[in-house]
PDB file of N, CA and C in Angstrom:
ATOM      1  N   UNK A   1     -90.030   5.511 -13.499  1.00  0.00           N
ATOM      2  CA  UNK A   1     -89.118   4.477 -13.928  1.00  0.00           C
ATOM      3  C   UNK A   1     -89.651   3.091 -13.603  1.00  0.00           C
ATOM      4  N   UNK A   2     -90.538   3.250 -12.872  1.00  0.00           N
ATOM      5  CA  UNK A   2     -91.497   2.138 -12.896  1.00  0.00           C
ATOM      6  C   UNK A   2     -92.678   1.478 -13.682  1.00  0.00           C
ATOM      7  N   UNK A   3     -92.666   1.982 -15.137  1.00  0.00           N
ATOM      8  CA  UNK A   3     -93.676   1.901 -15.468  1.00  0.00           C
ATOM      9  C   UNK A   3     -93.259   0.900 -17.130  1.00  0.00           C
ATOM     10  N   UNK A   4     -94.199   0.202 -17.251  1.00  0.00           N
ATOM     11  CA  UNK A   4     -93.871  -0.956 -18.810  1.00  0.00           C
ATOM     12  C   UNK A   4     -93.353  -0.273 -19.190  1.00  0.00           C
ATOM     13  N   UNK A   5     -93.365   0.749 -20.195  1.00  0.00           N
ATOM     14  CA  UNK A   5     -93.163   1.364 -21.063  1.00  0.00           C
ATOM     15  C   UNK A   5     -91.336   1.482 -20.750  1.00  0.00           C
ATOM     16  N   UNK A   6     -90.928   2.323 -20.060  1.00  0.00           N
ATOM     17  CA  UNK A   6     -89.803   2.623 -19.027  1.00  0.00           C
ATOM     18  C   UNK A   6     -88.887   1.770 -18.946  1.00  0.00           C
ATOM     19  N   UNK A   7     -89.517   0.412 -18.158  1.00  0.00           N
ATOM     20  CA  UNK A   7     -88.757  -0.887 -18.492  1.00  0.00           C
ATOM     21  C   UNK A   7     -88.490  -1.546 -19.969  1.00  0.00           C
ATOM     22  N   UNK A   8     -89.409  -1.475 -20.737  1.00  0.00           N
ATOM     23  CA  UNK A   8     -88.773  -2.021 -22.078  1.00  0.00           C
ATOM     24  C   UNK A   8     -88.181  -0.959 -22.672  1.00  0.00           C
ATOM     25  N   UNK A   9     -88.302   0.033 -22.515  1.00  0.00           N
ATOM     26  CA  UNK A   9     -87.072   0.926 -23.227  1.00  0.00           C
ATOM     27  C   UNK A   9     -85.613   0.715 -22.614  1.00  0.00           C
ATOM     28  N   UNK A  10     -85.823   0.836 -21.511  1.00  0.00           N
ATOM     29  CA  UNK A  10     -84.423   0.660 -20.555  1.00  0.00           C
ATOM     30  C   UNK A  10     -83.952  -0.929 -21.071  1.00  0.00           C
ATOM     31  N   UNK A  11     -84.367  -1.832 -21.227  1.00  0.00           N
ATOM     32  CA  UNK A  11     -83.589  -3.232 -21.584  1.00  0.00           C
ATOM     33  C   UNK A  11     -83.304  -3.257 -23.158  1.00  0.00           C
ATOM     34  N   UNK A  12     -84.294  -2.644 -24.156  1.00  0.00           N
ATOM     35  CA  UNK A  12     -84.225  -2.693 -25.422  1.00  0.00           C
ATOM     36  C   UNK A  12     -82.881  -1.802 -25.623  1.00  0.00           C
ATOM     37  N   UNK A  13     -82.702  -0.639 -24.738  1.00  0.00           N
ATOM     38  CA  UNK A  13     -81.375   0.711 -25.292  1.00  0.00           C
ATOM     39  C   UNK A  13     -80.054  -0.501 -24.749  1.00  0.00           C
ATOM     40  N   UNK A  14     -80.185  -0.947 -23.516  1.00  0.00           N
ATOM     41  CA  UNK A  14     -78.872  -1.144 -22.935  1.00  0.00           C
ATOM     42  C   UNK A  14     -77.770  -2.102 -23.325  1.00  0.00           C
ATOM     43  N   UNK A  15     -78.596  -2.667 -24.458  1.00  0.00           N
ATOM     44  CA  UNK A  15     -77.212  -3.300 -25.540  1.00  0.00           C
ATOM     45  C   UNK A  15     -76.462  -2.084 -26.534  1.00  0.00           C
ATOM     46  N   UNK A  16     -77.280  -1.111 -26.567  1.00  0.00           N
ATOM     47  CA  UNK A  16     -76.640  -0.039 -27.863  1.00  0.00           C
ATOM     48  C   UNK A  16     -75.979   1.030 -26.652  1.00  0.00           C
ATOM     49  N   UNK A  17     -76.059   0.969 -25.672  1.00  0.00           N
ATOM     50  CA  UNK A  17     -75.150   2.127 -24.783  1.00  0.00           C
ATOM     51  C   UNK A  17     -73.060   2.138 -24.817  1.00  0.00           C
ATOM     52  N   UNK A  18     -73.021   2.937 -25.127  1.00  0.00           N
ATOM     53  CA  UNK A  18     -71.277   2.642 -25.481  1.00  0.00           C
ATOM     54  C   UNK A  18     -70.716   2.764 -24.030  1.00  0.00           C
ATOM     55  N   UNK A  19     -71.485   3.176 -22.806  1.00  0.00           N
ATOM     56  CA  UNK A  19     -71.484   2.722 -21.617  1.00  0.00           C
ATOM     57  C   UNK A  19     -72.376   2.952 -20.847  1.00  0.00           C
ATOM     58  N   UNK A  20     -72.430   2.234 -19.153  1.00  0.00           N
ATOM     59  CA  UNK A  20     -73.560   2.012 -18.527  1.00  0.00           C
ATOM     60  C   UNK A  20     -74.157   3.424 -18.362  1.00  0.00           C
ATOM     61  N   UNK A  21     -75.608   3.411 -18.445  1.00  0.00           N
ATOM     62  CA  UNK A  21     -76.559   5.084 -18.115  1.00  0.00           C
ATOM     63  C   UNK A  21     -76.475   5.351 -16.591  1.00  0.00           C
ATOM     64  N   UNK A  22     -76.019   6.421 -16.367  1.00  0.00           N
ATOM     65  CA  UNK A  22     -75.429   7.442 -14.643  1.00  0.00           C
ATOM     66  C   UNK A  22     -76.563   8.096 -14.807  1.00  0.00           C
ATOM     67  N   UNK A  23     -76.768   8.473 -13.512  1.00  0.00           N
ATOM     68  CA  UNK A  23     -77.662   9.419 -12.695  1.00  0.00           C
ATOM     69  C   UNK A  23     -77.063  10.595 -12.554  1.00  0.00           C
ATOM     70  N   UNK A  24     -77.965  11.942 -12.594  1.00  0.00           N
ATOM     71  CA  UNK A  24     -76.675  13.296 -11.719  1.00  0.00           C
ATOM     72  C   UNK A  24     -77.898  14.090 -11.435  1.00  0.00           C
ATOM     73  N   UNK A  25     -77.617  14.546  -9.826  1.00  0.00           N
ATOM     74  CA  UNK A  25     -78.698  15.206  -9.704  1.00  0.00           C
ATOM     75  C   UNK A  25     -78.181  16.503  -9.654  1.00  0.00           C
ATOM     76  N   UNK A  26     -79.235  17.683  -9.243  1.00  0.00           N
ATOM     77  CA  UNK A  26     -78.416  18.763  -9.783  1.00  0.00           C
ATOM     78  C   UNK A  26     -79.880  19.458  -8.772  1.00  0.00           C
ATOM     79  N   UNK A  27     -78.880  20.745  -7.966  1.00  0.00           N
ATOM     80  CA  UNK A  27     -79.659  21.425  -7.233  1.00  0.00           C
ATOM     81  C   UNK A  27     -79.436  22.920  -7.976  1.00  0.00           C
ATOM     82  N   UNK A  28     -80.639  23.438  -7.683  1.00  0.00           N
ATOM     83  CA  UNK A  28     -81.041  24.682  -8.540  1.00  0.00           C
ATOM     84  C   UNK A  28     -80.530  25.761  -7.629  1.00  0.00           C
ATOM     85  N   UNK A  29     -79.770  26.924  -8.254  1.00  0.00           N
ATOM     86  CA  UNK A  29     -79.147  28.169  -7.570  1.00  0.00           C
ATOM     87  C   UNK A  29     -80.231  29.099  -7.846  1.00  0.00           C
ATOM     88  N   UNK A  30     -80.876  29.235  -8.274  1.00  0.00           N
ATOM     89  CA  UNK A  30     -82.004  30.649  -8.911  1.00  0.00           C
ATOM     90  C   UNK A  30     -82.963  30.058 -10.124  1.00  0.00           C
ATOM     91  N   UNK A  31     -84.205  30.516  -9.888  1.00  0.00           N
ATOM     92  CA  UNK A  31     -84.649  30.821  -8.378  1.00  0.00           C
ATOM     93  C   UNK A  31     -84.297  29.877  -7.379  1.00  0.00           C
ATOM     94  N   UNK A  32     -84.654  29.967  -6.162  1.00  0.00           N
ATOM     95  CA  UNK A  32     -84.877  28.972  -5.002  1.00  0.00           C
ATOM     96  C   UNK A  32     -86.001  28.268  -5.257  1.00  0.00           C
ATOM     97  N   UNK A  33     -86.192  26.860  -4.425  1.00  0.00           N
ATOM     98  CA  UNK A  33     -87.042  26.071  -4.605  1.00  0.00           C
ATOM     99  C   UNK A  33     -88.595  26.444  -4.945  1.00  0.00           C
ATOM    100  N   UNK A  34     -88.910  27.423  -4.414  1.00  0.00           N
ATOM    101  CA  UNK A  34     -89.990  28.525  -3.782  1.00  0.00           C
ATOM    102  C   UNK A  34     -90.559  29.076  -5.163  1.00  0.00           C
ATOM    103  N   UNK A  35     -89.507  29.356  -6.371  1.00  0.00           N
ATOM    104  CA  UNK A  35     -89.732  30.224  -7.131  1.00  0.00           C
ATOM    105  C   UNK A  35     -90.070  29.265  -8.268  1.00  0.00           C
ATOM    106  N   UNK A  36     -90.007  28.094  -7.669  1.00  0.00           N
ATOM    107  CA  UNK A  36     -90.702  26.868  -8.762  1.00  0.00           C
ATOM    108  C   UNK A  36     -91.896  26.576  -9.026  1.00  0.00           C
TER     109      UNK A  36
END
């Protein structure tokens, strides 16, 4: 998310968003980390 590219997409979308862009993180049940 640091990178040019990243940033001008992120300022060019955020007039057309019908609301602000959320984060969600999400932990994995199966496999376990291990099985990644």
């Amino acid at each position: 998310k640091e990178t040019a590219h990243y940033l001008t997409w992120r300022d060019t979308v955020t007039p057309m968003m019908a609301e602000p862009r959320t984060a969600r993180r999400y932990a994995n049940r199966f496999p376990d980390d291990a099985g990644w």
